[in-house]
Protein backbone atom coordinates (compact mmCIF):
# COMPACT_ATOMS: atom_id res chain seq x y z
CA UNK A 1 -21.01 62.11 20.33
CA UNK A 2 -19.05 59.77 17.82
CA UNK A 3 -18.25 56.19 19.33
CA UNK A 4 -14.79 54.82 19.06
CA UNK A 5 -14.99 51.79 16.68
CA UNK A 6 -13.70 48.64 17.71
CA UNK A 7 -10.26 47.43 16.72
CA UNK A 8 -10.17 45.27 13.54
CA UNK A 9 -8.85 41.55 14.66
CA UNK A 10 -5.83 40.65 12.14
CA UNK A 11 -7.16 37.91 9.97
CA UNK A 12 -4.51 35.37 11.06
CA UNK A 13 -5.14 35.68 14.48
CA UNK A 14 -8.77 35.00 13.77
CA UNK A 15 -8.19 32.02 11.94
CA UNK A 16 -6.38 30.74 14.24
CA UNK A 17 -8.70 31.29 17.22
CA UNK A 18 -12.11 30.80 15.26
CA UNK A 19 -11.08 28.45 12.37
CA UNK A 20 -8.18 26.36 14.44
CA UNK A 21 -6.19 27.04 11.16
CA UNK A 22 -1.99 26.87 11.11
CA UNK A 23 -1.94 29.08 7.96
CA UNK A 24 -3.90 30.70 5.50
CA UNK A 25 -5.32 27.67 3.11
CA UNK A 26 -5.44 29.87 0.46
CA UNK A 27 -2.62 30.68 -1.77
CA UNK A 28 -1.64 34.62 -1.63
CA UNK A 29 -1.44 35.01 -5.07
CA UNK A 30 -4.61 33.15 -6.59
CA UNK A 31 -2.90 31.47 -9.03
CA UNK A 32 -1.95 26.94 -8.58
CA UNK A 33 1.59 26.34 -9.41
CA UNK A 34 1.84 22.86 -10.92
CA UNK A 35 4.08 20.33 -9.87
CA UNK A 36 4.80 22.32 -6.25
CA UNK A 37 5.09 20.71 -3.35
CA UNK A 38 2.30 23.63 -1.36
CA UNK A 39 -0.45 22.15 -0.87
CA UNK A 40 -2.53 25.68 -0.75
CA UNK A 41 -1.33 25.91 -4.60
CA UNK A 42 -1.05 22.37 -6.32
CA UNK A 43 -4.38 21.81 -6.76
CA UNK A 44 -4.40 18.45 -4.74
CA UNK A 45 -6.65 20.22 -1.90
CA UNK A 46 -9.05 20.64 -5.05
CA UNK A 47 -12.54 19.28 -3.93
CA UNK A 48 -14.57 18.00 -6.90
CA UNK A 49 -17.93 18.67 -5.19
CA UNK A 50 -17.83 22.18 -5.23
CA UNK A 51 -18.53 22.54 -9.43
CA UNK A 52 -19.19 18.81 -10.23
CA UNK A 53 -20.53 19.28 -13.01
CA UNK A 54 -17.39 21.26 -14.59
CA UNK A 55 -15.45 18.55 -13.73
CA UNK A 56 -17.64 15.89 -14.72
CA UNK A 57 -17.87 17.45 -18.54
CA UNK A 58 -13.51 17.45 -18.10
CA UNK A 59 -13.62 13.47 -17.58
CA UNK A 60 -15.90 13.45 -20.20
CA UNK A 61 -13.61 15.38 -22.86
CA UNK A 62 -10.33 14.66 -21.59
CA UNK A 63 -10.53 11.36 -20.05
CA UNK A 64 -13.24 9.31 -22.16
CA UNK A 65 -11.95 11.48 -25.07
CA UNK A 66 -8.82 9.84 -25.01
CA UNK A 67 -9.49 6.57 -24.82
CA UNK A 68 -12.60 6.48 -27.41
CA UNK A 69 -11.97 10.41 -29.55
CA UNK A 70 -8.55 10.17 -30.45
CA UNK A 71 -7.62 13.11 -28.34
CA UNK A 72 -4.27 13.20 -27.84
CA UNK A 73 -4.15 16.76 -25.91
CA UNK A 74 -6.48 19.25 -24.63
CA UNK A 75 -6.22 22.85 -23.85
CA UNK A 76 -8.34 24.73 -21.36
CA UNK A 77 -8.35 28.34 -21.14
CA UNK A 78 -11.03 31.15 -19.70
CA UNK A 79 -12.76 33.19 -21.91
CA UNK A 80 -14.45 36.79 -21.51
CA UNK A 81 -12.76 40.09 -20.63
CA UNK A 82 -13.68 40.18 -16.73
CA UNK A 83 -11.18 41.24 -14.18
CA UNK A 84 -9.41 43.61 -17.35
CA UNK A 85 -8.49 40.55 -19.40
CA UNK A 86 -7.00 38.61 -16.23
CA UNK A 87 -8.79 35.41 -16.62
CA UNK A 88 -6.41 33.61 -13.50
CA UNK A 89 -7.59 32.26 -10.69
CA UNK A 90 -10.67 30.48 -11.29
CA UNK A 91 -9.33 27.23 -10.43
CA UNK A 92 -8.37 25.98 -14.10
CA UNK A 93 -4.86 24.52 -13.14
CA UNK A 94 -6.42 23.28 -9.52
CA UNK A 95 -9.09 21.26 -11.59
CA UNK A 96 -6.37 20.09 -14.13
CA UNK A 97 -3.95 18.73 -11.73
CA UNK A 98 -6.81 17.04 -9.66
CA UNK A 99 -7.95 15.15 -12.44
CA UNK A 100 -4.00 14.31 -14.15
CA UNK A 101 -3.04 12.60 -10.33
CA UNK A 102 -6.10 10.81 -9.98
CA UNK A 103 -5.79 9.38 -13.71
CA UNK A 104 -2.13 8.23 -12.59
CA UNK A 105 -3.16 6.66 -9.50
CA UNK A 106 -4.38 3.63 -11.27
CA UNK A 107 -4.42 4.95 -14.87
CA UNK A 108 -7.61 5.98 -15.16
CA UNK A 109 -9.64 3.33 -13.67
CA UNK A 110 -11.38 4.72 -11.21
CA UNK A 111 -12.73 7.37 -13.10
CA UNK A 112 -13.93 4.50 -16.12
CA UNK A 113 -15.41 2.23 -13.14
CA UNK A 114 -17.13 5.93 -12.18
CA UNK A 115 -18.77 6.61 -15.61
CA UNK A 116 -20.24 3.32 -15.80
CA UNK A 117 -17.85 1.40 -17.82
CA UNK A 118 -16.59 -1.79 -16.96
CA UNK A 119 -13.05 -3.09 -15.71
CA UNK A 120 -12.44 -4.65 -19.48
CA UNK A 121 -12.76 -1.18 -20.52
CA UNK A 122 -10.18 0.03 -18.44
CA UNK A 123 -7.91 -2.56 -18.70
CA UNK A 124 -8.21 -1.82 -22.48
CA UNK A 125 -7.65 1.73 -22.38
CA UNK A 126 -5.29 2.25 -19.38
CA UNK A 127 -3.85 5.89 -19.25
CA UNK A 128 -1.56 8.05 -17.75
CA UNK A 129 -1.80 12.06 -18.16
CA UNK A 130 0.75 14.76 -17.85
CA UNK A 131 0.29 18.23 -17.43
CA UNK A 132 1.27 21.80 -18.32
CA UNK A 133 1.15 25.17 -18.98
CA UNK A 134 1.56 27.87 -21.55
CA UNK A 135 4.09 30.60 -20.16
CA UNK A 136 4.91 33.80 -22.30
CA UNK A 137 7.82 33.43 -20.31
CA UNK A 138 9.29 30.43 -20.41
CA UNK A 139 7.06 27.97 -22.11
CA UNK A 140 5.89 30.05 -25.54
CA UNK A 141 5.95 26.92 -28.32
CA UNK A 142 4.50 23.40 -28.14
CA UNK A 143 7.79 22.12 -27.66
CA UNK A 144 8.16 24.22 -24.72
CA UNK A 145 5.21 23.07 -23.35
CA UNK A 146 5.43 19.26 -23.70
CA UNK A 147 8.98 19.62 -22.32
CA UNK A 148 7.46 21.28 -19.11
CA UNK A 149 4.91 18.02 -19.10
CA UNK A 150 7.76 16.02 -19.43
CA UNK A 151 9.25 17.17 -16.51
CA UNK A 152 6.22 17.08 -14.38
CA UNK A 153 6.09 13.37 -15.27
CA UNK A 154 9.50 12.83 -14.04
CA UNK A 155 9.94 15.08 -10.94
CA UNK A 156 6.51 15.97 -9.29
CA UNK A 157 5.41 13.33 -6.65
CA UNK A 158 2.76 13.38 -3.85
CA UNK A 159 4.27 12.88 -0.70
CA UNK A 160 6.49 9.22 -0.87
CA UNK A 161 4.78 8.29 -3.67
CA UNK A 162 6.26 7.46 -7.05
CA UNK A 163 6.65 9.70 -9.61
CA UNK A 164 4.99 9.46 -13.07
CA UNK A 165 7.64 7.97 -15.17
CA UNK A 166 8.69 5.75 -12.24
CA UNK A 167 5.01 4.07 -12.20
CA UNK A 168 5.39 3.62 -16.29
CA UNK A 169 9.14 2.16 -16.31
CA UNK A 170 7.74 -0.51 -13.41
CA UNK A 171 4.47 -1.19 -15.87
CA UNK A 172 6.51 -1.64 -18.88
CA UNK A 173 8.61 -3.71 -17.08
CA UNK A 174 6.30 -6.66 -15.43
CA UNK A 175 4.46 -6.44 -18.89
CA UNK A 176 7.97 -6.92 -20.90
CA UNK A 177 9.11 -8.77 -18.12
CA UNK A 178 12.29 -8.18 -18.60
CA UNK A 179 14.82 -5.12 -17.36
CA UNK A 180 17.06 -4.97 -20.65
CA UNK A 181 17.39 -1.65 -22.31
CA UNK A 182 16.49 -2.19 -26.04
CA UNK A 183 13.46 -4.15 -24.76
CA UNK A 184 12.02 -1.59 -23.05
CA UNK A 185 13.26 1.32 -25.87
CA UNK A 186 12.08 -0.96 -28.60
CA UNK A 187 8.51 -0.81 -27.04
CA UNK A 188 8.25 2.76 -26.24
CA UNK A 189 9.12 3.72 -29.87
CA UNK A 190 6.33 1.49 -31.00
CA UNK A 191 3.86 2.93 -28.59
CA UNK A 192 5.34 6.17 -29.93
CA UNK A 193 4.96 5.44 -33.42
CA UNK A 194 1.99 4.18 -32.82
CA UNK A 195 0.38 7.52 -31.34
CA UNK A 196 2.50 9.55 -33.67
CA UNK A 197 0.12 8.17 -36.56
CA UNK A 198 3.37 6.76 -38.48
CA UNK A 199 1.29 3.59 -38.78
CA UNK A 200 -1.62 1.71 -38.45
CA UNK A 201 -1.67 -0.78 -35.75
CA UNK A 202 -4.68 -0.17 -33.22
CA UNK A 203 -2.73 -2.72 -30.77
CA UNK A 204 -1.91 -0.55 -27.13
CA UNK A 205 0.50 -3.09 -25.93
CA UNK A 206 3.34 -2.49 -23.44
CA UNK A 207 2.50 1.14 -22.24
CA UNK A 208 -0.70 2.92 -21.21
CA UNK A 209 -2.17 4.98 -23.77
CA UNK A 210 -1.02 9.33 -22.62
CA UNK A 211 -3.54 11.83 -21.96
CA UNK A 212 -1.75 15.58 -21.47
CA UNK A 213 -3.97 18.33 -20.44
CA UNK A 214 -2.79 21.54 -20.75
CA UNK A 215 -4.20 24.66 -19.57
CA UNK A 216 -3.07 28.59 -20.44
């Protein structure tokens, strides 16, 4: 004699009874969305400890690599042909925008004081980082893709915090100290120059040096 089987519990309800959760904490796609303003999908729930050492050979490329490599960009992709080529999901964005917020929360301090360097070395090298993604859709050229970190400098906040380009202006701006327009313009475009290559000064006055990570 067959027995009835039980009735399946909807997941929601047993998170909520079991877990205490509100929602789901995981996004229903897989996939971060930079710059949003869900917490499930902008990477800032991103826990560090769970592949430390991943993320401790990122701070290593992109973070010490800036300040002491040269590197002016990064890229980090997946490789392998799992999942029938779909290499999203593995938490490349999450670990991406995790690392570009903390850099901006004191430009990069914390993470030079955390490697073993000293506070001269961060005052030396301060940096910022911006970030983005390659989209066959919208964001298919470099151009495309700095524009997108661009905008992620100058719109994405967490919570009431400042934005990117807000923190920068006030920096230049107590180091300049002064508010007037070709001040400020004339020192970006040296900065600019500067990490352009179009000449030769090793000076990094004014602005933090600019780490970008991008990911695809």
């Amino acid at each position: 004699m067959s027995q009835l089987s039980k009735p399946v519990m909807p997941g929601i309800v047993w998170m909520k009874n079991h877990w205490k959760l509100r929602n789901n904490p995981f996004p229903t796609s897989g996939i971060a969305v930079l710059g949003g303003n869900d917490m499930r999908e902008n990477g800032l729930l991103f826990r560090p400890e769970v592949q430390q050492e991943k993320v401790d050979e990122a701070i290593e490329k992109y973070i010490l690599g800036s300040a002491y490599s040269g590197l002016k960009f990064g890229y980090l992709w997946s490789l392998g042909a799992g999942l029938a080529g779909d290499q999203r999901g593995f938490g490349k964005s999450s670990m991406l925008q995790y690392l570009v917020e903390q850099v901006n929360q004191d430009f990069g301090r914390s993470f030079f004081l955390k490697c073993g360097l000293e506070e001269s070395d961060a005052a030396e090298h301060p940096l910022c980082a911006v970030l983005s993604s390659f989209d066959m859709a919208n964001a298919r050229s470099l151009a495309a893709v700095f524009f997108e970190a661009t905008r992620y400098a100058c719109r994405f906040r967490v919570g009431n915090e400042q934005t990117l380009a807000s923190r920068l202006h006030e920096r230049l701006v107590n180091q300049l100290g002064t508010y007037e327009h070709a001040a400020l313009e004339n020192a970006f475009m040296n900065v600019w120059d500067d990490t352009r290559g179009r000449n030769h000064a090793h000076g990094r006055s004014y602005t933090p040096s600019s780490c970008s990570a991008g990911n695809s």
